[in-house]
N, C-alpha and C. Protein backbone atom coordinates (compact mmCIF):
# COMPACT_ATOMS: atom_id res chain seq x y z
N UNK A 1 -16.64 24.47 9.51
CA UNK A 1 -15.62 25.49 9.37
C UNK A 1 -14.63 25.03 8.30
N UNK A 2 -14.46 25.82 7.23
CA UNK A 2 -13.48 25.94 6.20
C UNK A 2 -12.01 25.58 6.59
N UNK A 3 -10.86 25.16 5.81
CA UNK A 3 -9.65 24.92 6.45
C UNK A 3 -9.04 26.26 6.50
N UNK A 4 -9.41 26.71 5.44
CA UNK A 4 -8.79 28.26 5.83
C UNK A 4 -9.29 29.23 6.44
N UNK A 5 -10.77 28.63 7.33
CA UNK A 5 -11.31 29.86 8.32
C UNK A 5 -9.82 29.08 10.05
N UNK A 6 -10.22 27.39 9.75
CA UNK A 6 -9.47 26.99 10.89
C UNK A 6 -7.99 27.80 10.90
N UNK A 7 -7.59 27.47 9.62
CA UNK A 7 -5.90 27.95 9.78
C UNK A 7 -5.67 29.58 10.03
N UNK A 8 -6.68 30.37 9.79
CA UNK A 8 -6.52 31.59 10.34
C UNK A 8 -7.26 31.70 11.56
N UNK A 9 -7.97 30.87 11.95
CA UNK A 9 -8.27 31.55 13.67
C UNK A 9 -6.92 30.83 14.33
N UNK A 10 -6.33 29.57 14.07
CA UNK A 10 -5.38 29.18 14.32
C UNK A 10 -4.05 29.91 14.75
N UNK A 11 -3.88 30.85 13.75
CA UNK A 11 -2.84 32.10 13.22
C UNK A 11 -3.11 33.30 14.28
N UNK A 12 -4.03 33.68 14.03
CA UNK A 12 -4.88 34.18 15.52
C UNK A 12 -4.81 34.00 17.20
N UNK A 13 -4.81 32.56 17.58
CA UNK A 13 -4.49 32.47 18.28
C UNK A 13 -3.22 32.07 18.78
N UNK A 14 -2.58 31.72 18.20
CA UNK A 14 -0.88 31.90 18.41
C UNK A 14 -0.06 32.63 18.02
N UNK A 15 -0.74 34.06 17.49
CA UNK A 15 -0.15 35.06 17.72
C UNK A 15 -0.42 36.00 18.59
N UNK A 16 -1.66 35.85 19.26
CA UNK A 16 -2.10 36.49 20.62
C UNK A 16 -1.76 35.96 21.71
N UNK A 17 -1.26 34.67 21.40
CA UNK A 17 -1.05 34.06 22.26
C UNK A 17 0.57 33.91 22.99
N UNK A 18 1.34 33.99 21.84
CA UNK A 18 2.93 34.69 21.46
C UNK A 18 2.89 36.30 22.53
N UNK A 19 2.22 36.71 21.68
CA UNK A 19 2.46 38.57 22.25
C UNK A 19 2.21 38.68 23.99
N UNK A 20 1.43 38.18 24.17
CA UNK A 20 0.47 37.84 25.78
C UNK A 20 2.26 37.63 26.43
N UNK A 21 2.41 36.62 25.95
CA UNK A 21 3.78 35.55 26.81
C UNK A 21 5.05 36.38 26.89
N UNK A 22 5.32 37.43 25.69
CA UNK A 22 6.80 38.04 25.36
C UNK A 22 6.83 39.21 25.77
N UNK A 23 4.85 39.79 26.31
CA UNK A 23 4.52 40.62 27.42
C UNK A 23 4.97 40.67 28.52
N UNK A 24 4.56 39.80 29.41
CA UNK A 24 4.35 38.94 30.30
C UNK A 24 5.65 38.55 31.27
N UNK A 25 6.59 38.08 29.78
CA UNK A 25 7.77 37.56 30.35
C UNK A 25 8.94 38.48 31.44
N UNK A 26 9.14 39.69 30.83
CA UNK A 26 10.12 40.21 31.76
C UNK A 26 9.84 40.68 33.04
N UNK A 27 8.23 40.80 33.58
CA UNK A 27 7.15 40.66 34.71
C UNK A 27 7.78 38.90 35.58
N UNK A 28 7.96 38.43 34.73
CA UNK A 28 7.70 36.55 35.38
C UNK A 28 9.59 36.51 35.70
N UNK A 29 10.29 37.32 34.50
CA UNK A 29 11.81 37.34 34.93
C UNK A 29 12.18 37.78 36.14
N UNK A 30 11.78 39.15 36.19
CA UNK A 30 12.53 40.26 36.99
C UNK A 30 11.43 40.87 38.06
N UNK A 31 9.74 40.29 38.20
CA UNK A 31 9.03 40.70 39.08
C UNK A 31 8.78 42.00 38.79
N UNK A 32 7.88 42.66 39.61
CA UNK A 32 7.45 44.00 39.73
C UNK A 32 8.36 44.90 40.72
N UNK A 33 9.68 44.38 40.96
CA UNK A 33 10.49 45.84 41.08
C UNK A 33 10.67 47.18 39.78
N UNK A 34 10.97 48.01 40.47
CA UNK A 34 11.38 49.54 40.23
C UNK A 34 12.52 49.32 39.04
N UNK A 35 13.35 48.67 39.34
CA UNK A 35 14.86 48.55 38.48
C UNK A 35 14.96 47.54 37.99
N UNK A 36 15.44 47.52 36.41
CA UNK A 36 15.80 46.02 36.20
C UNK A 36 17.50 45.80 36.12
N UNK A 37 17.96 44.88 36.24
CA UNK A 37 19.08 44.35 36.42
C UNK A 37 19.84 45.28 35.84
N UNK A 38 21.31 45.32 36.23
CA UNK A 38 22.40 46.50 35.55
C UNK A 38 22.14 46.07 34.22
N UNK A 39 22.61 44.44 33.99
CA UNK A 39 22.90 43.52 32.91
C UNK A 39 21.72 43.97 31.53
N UNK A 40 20.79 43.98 32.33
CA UNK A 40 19.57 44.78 31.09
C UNK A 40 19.44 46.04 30.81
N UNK A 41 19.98 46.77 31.89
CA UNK A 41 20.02 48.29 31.71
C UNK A 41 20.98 48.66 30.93
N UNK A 42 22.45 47.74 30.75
CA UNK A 42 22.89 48.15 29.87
C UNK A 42 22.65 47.93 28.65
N UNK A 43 22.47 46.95 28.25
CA UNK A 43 21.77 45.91 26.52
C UNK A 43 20.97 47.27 26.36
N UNK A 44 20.35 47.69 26.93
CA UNK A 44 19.21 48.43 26.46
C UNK A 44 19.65 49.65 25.95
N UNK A 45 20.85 50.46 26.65
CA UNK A 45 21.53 51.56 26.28
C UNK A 45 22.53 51.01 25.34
N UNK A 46 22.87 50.14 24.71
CA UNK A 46 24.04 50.40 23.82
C UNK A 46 23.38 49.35 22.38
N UNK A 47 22.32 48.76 22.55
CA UNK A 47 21.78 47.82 21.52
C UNK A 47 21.49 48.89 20.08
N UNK A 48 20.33 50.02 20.45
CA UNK A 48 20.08 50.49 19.87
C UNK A 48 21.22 51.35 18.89
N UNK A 49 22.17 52.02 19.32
CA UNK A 49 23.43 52.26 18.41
C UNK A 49 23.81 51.41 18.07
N UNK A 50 24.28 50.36 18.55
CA UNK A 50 25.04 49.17 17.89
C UNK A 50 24.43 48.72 16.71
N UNK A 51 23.08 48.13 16.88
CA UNK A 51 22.11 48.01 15.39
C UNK A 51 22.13 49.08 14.80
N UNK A 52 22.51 50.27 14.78
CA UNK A 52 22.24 51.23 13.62
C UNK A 52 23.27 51.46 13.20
N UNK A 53 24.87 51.50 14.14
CA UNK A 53 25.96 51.52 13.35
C UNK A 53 26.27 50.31 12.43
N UNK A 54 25.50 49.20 12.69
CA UNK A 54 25.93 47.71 11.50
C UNK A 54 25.19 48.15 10.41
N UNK A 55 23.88 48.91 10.65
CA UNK A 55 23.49 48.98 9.42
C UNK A 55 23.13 49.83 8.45
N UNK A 56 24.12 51.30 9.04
CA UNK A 56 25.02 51.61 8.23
C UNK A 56 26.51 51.43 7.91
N UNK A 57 27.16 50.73 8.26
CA UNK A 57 28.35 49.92 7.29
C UNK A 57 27.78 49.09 6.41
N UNK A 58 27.10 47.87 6.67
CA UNK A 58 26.18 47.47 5.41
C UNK A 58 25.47 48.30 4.89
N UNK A 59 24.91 49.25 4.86
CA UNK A 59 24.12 49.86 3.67
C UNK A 59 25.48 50.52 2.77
N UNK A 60 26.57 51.08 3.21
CA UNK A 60 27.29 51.96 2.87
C UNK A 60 28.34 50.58 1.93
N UNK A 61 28.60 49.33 2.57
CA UNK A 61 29.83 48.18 1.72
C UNK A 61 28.42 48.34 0.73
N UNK A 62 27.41 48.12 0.95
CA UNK A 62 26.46 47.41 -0.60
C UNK A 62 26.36 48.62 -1.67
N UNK A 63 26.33 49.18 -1.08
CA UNK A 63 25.99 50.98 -2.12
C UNK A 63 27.52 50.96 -2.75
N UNK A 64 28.32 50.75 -2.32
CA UNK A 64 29.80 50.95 -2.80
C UNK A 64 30.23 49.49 -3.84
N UNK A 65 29.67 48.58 -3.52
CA UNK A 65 29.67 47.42 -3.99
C UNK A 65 28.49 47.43 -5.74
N UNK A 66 27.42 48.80 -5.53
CA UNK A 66 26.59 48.29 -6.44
C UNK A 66 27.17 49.55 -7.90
N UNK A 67 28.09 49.68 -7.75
CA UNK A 67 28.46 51.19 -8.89
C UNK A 67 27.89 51.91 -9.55
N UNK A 68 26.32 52.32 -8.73
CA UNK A 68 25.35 53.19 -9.10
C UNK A 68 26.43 54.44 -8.91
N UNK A 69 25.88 55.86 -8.50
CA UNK A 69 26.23 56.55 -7.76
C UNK A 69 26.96 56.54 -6.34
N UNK A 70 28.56 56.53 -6.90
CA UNK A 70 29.45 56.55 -5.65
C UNK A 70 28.75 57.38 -4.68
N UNK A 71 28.74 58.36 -4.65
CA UNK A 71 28.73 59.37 -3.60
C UNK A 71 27.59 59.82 -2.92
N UNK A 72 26.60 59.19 -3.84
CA UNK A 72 25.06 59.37 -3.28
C UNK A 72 25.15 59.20 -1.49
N UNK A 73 25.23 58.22 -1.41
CA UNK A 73 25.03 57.38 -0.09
C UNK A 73 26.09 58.45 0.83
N UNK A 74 26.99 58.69 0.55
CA UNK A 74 27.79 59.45 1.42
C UNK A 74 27.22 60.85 1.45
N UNK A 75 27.27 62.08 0.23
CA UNK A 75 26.33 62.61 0.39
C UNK A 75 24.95 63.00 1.22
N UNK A 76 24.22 62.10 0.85
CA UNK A 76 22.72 61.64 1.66
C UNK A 76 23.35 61.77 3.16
N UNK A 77 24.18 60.47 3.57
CA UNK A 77 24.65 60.85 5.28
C UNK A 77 24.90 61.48 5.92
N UNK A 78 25.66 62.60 5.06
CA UNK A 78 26.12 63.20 5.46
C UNK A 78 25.07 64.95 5.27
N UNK A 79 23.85 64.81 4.90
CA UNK A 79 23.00 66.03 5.12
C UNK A 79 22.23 65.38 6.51
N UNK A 80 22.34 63.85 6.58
CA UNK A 80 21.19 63.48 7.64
C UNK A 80 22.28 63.72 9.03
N UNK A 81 22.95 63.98 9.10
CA UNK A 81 23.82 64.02 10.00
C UNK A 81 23.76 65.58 10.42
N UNK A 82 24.17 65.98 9.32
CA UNK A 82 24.00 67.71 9.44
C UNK A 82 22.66 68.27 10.12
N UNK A 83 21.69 67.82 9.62
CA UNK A 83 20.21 68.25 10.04
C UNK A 83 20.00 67.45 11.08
N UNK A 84 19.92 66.30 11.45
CA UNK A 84 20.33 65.74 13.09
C UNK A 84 20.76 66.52 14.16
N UNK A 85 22.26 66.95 13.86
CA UNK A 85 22.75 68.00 14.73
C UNK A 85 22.52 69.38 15.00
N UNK A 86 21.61 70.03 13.94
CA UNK A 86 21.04 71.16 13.38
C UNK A 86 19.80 70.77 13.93
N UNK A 87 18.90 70.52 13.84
CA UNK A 87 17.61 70.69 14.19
C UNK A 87 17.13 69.76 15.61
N UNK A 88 17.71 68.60 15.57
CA UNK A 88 17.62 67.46 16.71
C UNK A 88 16.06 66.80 16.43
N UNK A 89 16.11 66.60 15.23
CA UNK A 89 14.59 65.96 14.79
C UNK A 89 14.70 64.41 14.12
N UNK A 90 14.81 63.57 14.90
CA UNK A 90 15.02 61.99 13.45
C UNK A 90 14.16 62.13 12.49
N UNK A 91 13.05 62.61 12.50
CA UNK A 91 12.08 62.28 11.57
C UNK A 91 12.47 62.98 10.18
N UNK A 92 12.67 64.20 10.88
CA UNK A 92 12.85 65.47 9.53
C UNK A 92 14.46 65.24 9.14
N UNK A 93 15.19 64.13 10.00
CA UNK A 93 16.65 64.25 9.41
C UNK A 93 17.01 62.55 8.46
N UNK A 94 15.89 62.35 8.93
CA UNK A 94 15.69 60.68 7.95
C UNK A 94 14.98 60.96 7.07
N UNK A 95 13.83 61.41 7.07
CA UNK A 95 13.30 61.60 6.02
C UNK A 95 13.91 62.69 4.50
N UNK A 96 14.87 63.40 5.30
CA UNK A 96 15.16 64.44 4.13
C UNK A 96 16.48 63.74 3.86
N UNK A 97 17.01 63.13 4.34
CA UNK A 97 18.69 62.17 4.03
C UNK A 97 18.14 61.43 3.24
N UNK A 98 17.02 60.17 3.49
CA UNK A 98 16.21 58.97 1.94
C UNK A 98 15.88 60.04 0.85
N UNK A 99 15.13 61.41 1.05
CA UNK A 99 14.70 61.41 0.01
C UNK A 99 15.79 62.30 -0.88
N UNK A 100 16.97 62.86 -0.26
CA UNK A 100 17.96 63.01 -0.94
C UNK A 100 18.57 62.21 -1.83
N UNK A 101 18.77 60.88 -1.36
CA UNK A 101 19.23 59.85 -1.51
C UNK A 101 18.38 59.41 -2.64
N UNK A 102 17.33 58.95 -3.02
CA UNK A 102 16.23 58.82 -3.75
C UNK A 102 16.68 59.80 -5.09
N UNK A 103 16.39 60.81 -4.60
CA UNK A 103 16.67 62.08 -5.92
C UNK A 103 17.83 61.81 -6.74
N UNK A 104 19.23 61.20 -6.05
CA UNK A 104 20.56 61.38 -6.44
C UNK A 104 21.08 60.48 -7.44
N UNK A 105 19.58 59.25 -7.03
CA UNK A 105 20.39 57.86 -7.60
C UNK A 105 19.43 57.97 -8.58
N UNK A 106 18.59 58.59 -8.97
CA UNK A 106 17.21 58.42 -10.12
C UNK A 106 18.07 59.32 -10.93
């Protein structure tokens, strides 16, 4: 066997072997009850906004920081916001906010 057949079955198995375990784990934490802890129930409800409001303030300091098109970025947010609340679709309100965004700065 080649070193680079070893180092990729290698790669292989400790990444199946990773996923199995990080499966696995909140089963081996919290058992097969119904509910998991308040403590996780909340992380779980407020993580996901929290990561998306940081990263739009960073996208919005770097866009302001790079003196392409001021207003693009605000602009753009502000149709994905509109069509968010208008239609209630992420897909069709992300996708048409980037490719606004895309159009503005080319």
């Amino acid at each position: 066997m080649s070193a680079e057949a070893k180092y990729a079955f290698t790669v292989l198995v400790s990444v199946g072997a990773l996923s199995y375990l990080l499966r696995a784990l909140p089963f081996a934490l919290f058992g097969r009850r119904g509910e998991p802890p308040p403590v996780v129930r909340y992380v779980g409800r407020v993580l996901a906004p929290a990561a998306i409001a940081m990263l739009v303030v960073y996208c919005y300091a770097g866009e302001a920081a790079s003196g392409r098109m001021p207003f693009a970025p605000y602009i753009a947010g502000a149709v994905t916001v509109l069509l968010q609340i208008w239609r209630r679709n992420p897909l069709v309100s992300i996708l048409a906010g980037t490719l606004l965004y895309m159009f503005l700065v080319r």
